[in-house]
C-alpha atoms as a PDB file:
ATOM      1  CA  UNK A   1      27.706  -9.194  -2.707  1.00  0.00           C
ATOM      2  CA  UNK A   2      30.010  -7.966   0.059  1.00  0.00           C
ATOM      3  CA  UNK A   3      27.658  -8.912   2.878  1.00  0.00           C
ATOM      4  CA  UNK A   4      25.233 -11.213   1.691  1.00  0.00           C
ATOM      5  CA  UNK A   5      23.595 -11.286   4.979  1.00  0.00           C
ATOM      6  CA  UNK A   6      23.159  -7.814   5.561  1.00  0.00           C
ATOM      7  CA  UNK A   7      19.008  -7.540   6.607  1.00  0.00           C
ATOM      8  CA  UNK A   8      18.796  -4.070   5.770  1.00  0.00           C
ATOM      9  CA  UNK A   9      20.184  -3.977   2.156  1.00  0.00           C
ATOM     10  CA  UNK A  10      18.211  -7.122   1.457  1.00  0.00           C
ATOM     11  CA  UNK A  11      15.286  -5.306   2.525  1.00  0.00           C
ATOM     12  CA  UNK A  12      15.878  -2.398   0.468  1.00  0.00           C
ATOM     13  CA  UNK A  13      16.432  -4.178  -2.777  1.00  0.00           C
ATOM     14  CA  UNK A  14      13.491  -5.918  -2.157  1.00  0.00           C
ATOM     15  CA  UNK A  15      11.493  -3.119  -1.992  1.00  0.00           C
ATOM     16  CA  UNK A  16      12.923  -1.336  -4.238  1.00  0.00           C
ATOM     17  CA  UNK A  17      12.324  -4.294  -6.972  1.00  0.00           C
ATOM     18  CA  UNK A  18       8.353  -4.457  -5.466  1.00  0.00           C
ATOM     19  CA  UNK A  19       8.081  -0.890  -6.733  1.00  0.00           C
ATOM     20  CA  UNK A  20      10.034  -1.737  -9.993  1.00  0.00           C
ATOM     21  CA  UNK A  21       7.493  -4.316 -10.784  1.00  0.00           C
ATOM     22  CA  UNK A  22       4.286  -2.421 -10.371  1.00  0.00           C
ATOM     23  CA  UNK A  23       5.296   0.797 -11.982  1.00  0.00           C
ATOM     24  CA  UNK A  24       7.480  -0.824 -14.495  1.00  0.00           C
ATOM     25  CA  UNK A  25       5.505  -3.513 -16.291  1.00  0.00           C
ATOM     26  CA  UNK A  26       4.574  -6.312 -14.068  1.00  0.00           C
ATOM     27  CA  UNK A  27       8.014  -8.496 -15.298  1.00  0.00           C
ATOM     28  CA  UNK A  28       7.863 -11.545 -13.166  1.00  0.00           C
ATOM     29  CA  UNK A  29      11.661 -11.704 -12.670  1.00  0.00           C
ATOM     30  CA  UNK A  30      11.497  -8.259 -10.859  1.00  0.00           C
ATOM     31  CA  UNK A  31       8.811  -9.297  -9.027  1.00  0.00           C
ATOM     32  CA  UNK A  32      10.975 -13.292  -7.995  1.00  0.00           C
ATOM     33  CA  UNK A  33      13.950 -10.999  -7.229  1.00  0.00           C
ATOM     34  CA  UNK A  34      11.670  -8.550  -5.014  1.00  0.00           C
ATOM     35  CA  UNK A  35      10.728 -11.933  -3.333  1.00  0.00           C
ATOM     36  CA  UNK A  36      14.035 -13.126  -2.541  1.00  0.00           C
ATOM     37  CA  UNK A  37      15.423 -10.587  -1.004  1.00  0.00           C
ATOM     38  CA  UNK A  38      11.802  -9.940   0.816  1.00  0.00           C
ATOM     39  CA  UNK A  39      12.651 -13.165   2.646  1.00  0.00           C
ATOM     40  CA  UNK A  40      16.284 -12.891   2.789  1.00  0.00           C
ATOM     41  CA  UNK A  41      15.958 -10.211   4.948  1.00  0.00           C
ATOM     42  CA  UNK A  42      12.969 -11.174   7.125  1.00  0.00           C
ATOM     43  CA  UNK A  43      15.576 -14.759   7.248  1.00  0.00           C
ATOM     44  CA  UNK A  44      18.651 -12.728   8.419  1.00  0.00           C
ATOM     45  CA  UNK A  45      16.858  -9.614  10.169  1.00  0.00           C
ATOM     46  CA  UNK A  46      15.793 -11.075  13.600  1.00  0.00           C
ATOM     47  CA  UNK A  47      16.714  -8.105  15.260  1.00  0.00           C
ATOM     48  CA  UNK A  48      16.666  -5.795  11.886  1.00  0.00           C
ATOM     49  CA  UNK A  49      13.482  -3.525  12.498  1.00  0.00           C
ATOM     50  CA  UNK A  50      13.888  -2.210   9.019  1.00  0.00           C
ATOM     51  CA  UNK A  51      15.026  -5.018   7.615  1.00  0.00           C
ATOM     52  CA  UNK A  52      11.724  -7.194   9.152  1.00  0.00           C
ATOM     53  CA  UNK A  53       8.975  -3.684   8.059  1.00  0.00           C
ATOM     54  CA  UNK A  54      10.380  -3.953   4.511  1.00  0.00           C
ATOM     55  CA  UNK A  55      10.362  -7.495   3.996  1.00  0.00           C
ATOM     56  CA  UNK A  56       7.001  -8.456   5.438  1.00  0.00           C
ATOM     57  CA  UNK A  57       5.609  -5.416   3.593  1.00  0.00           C
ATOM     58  CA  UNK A  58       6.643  -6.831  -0.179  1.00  0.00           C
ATOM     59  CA  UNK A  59       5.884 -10.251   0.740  1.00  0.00           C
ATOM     60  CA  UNK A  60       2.499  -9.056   1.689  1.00  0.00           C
ATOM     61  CA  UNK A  61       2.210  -6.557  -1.893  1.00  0.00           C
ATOM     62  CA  UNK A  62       3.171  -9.786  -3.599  1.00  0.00           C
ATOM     63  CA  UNK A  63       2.520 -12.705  -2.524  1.00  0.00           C
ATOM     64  CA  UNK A  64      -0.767 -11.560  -0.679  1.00  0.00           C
ATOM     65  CA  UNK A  65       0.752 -13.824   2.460  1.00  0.00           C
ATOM     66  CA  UNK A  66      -0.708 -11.711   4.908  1.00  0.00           C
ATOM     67  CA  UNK A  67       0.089 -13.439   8.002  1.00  0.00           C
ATOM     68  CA  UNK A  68       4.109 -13.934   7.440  1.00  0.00           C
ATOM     69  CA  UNK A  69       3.908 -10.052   6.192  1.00  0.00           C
ATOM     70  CA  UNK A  70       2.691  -9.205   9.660  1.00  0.00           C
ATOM     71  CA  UNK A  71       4.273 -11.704  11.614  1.00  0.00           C
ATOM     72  CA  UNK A  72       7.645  -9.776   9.999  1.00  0.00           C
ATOM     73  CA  UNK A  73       6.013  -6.197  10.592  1.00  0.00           C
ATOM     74  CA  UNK A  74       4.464  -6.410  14.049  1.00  0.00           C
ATOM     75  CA  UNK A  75       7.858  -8.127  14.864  1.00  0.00           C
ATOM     76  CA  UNK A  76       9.381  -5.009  13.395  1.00  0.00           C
ATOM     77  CA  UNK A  77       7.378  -2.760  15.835  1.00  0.00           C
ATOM     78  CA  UNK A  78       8.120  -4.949  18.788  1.00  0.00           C
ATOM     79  CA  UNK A  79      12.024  -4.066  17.900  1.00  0.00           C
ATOM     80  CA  UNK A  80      10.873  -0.201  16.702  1.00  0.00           C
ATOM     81  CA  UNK A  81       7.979   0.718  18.712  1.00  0.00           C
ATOM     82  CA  UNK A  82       8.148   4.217  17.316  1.00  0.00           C
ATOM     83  CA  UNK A  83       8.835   3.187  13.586  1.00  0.00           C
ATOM     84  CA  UNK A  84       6.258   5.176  11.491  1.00  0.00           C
ATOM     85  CA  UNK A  85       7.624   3.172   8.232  1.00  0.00           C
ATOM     86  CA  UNK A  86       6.203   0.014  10.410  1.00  0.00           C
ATOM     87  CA  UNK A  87       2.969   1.379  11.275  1.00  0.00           C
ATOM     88  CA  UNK A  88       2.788   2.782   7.690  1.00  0.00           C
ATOM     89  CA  UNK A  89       2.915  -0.639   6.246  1.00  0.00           C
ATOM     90  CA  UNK A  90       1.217  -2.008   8.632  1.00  0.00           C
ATOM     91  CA  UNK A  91      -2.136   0.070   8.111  1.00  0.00           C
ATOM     92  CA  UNK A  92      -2.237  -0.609   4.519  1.00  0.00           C
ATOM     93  CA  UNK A  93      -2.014  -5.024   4.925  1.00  0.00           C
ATOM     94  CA  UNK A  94      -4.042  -5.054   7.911  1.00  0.00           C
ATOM     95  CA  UNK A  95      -6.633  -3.167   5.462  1.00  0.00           C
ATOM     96  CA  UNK A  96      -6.483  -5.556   2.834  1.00  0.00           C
ATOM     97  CA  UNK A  97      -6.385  -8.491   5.275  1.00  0.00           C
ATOM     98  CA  UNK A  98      -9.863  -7.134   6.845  1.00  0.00           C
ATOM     99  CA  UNK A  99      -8.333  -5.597  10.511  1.00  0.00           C
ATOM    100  CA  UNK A 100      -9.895  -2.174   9.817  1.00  0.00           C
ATOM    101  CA  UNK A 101      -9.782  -1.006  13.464  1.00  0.00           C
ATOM    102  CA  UNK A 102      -6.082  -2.016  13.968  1.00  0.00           C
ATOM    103  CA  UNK A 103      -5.741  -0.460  10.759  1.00  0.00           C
ATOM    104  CA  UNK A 104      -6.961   2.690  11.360  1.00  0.00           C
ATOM    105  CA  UNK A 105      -4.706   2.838  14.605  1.00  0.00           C
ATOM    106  CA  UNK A 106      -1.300   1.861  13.322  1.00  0.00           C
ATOM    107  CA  UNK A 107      -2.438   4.812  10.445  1.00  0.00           C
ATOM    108  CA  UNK A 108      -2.787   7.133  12.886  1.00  0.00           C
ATOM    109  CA  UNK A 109       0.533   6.550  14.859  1.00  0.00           C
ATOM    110  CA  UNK A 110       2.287   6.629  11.985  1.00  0.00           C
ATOM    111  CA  UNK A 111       0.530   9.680  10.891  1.00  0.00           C
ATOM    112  CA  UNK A 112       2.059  10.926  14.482  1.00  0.00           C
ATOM    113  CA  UNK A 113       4.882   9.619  14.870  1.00  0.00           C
ATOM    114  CA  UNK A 114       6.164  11.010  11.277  1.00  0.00           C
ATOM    115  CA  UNK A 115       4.385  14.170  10.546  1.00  0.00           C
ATOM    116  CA  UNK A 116       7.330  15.113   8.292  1.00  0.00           C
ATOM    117  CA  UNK A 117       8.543  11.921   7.052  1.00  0.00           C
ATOM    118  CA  UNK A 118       8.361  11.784   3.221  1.00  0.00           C
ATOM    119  CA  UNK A 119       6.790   8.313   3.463  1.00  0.00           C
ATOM    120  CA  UNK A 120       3.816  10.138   4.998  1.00  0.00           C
ATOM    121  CA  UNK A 121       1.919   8.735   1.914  1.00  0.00           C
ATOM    122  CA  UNK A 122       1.977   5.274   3.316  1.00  0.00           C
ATOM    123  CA  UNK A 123      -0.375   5.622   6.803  1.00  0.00           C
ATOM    124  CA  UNK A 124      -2.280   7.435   4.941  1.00  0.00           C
ATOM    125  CA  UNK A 125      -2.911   5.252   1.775  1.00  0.00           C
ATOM    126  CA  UNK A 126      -3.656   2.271   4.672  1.00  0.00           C
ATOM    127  CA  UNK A 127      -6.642   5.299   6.353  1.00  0.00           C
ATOM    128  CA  UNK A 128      -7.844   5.634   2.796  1.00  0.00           C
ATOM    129  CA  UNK A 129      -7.893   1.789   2.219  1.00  0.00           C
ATOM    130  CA  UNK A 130      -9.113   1.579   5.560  1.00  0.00           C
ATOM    131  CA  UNK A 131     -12.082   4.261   5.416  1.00  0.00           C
ATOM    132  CA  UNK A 132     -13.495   3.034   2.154  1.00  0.00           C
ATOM    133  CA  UNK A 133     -13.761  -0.483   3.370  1.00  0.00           C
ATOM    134  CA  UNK A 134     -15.832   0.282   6.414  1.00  0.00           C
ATOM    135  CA  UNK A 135     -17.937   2.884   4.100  1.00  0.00           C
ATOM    136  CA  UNK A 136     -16.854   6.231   6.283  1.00  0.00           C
ATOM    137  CA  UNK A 137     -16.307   8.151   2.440  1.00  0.00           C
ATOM    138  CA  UNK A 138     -15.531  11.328   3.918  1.00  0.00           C
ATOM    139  CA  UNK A 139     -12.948   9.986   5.688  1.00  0.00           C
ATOM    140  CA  UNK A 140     -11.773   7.947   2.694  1.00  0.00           C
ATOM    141  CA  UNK A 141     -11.824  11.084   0.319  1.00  0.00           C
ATOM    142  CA  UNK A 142      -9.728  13.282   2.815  1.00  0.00           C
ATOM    143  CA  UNK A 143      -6.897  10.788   3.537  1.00  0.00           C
ATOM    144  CA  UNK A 144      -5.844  10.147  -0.012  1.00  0.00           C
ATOM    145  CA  UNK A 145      -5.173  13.940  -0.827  1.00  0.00           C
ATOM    146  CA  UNK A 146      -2.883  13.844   2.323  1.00  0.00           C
ATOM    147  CA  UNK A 147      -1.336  10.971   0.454  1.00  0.00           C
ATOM    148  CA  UNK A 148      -0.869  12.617  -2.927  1.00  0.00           C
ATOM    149  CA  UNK A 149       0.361  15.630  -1.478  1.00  0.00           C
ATOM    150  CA  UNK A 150       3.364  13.930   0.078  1.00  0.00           C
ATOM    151  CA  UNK A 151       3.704  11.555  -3.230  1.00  0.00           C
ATOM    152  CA  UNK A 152       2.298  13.216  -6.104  1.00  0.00           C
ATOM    153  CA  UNK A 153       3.646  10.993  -8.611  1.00  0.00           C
ATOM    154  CA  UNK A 154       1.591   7.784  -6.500  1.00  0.00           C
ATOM    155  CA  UNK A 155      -1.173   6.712  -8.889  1.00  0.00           C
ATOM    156  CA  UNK A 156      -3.069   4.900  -5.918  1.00  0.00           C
ATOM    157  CA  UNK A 157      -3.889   7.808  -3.633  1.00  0.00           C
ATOM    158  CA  UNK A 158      -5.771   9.113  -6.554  1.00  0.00           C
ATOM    159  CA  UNK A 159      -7.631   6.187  -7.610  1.00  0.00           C
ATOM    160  CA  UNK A 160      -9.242   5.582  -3.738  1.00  0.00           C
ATOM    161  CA  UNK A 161      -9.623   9.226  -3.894  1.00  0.00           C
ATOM    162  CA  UNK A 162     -11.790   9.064  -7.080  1.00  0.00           C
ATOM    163  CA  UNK A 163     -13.670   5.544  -5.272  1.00  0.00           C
ATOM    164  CA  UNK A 164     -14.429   7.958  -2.102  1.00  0.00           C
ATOM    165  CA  UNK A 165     -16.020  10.842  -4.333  1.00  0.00           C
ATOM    166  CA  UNK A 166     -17.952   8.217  -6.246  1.00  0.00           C
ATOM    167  CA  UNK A 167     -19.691   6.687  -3.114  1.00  0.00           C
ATOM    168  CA  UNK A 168     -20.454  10.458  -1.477  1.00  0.00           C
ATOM    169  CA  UNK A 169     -22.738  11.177  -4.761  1.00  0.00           C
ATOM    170  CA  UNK A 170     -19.841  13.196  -6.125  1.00  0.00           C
ATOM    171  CA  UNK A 171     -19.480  12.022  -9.713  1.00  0.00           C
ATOM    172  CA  UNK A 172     -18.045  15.123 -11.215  1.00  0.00           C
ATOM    173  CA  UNK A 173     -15.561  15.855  -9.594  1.00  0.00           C
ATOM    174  CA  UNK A 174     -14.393  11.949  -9.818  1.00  0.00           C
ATOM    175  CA  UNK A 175     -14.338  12.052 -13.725  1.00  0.00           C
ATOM    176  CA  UNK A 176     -12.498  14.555 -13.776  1.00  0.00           C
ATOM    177  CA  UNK A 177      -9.621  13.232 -12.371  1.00  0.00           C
ATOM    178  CA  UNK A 178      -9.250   9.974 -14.740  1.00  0.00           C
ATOM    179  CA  UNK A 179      -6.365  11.644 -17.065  1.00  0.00           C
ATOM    180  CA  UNK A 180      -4.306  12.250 -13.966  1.00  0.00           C
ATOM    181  CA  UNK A 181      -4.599   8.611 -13.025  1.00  0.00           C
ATOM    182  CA  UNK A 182      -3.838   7.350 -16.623  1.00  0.00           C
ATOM    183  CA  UNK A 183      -0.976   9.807 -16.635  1.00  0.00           C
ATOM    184  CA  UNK A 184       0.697   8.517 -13.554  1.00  0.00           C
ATOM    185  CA  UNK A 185       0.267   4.995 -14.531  1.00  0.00           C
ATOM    186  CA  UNK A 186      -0.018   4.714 -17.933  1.00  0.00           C
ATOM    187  CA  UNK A 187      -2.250   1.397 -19.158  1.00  0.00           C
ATOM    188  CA  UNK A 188      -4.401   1.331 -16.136  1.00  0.00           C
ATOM    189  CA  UNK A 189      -6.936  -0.823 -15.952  1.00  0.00           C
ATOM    190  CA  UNK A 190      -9.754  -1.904 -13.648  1.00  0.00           C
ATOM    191  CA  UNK A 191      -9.123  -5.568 -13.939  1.00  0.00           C
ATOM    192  CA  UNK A 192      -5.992  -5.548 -13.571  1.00  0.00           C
ATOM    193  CA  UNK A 193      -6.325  -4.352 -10.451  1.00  0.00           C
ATOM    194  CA  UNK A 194      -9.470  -6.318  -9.214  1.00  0.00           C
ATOM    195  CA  UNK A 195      -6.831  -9.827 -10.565  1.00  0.00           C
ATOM    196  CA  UNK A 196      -4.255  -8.088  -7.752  1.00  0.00           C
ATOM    197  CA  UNK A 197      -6.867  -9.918  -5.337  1.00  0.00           C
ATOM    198  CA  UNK A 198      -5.491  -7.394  -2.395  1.00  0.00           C
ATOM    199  CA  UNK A 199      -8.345  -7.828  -0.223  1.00  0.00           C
ATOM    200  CA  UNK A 200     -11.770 -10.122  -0.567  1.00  0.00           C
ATOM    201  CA  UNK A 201     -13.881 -10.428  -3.362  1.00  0.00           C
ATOM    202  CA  UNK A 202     -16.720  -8.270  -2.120  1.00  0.00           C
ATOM    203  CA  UNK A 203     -14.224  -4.943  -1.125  1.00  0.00           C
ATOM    204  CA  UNK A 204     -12.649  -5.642  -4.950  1.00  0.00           C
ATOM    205  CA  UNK A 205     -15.970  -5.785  -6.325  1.00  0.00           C
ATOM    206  CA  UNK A 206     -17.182  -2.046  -4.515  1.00  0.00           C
ATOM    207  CA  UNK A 207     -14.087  -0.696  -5.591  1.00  0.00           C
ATOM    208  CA  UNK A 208     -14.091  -1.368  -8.638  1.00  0.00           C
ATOM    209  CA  UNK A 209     -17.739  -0.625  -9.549  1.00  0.00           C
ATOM    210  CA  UNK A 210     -17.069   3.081  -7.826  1.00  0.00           C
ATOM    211  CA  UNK A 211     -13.809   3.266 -10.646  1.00  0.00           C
ATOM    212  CA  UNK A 212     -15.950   2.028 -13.203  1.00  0.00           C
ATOM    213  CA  UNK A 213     -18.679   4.787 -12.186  1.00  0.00           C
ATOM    214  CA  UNK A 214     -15.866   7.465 -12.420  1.00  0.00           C
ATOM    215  CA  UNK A 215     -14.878   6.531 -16.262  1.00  0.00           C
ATOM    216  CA  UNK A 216     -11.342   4.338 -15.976  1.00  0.00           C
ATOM    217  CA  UNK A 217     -10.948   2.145 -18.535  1.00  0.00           C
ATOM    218  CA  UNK A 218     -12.185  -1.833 -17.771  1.00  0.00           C
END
């Protein structure tokens, strides 16, 4: 209210309302408030490298506008060439958006750039995304545990995890991690996640016959 065009704070409310909305029930005003700051601060953060990373990043997460997301991001690494948050982000749209290679890349340097950054998770959520899409499983299943290690309490690293064990022929060991998924998010469901419409039809479609496979609920 102070400084209504501070970039940085409007990014930061923005994400923190994206994350609001998918762990805390999907209420559309969280997710129009996430919005409006999302663009606030990609509006008033021309030179705001955070500012740019976090608002691209939720308007990509929720409106699925991929190319303003990036536009915002890549602009954000342009200002931050060493911003692991950036790359982090920037691994997981380019995944859903189809730019594997790229993604795998930015993972990595993110991955590099912030071996000890508590946002670890991110780069490697966008490797496991990443991996899974282009059907390298081993890959896909070892990136996810990096992910949960530095974000236990993240449902998602768990669920590619489970997707990557289904496709290497390991069913067992899959199942048997459905109750930690349903206890981290509560209400799960497979078509819930397939309506998100992150990435195309098809890469839905394997993902969520592989969940299916490992026993979450349709």
């Amino acid at each position: 209210r102070l400084e209504p065009d501070n970039a940085a704070v409007h990014g930061l409310i923005a994400w923190c309302h994206e994350q609001r909305y998918l762990r805390g029930g999907l209420h559309a005003e969280t997710r129009k408030t996430a919005l409006v700051h999302a663009h606030a601060a990609i509006e008033t953060g021309s030179d705001d490298a955070m500012a740019l990373a976090m608002g691209g990043f939720v308007i990509g997460v929720l409106e699925r506008d991929y190319e303003t997301a990036l536009e915002a991001i890549d602009r954000s690494l342009a200002l931050s060439p060493s911003s692991a948050l950036a790359f982090g982000f920037s691994s997981i749209i380019r995944a859903w958006k189809g730019e594997d290679s790229t993604a795998i890349e930015h993972a990595r340097m993110g991955i590099r750039l912030g071996p000890y950054d508590p946002l670890i998770y991110l780069p490697y959520v966008g490797l496991a995304y990443a991996h899974l899409f282009t059907g390298n499983y081993v890959e896909a299943a070892g990136a996810p545990t990096r992910a949960a290690a530095a974000n236990p309490r993240f449902s998602v690293p768990r669920y590619l995890h489970m997707a990557a064990l289904v496709r290497l022929g390991r069913l067992d060991e899959a199942k048997a991690m459905v109750d930690v998924v349903l206890r981290l998010q509560p209400g799960f469901t497979i078509s819930e996640l397939v309506s998100g419409n992150i990435t195309t039809p098809e890469r839905m479609g394997m993902l969520a016959d592989a969940l299916h496979r490992a026993g979450l609920p349709e």
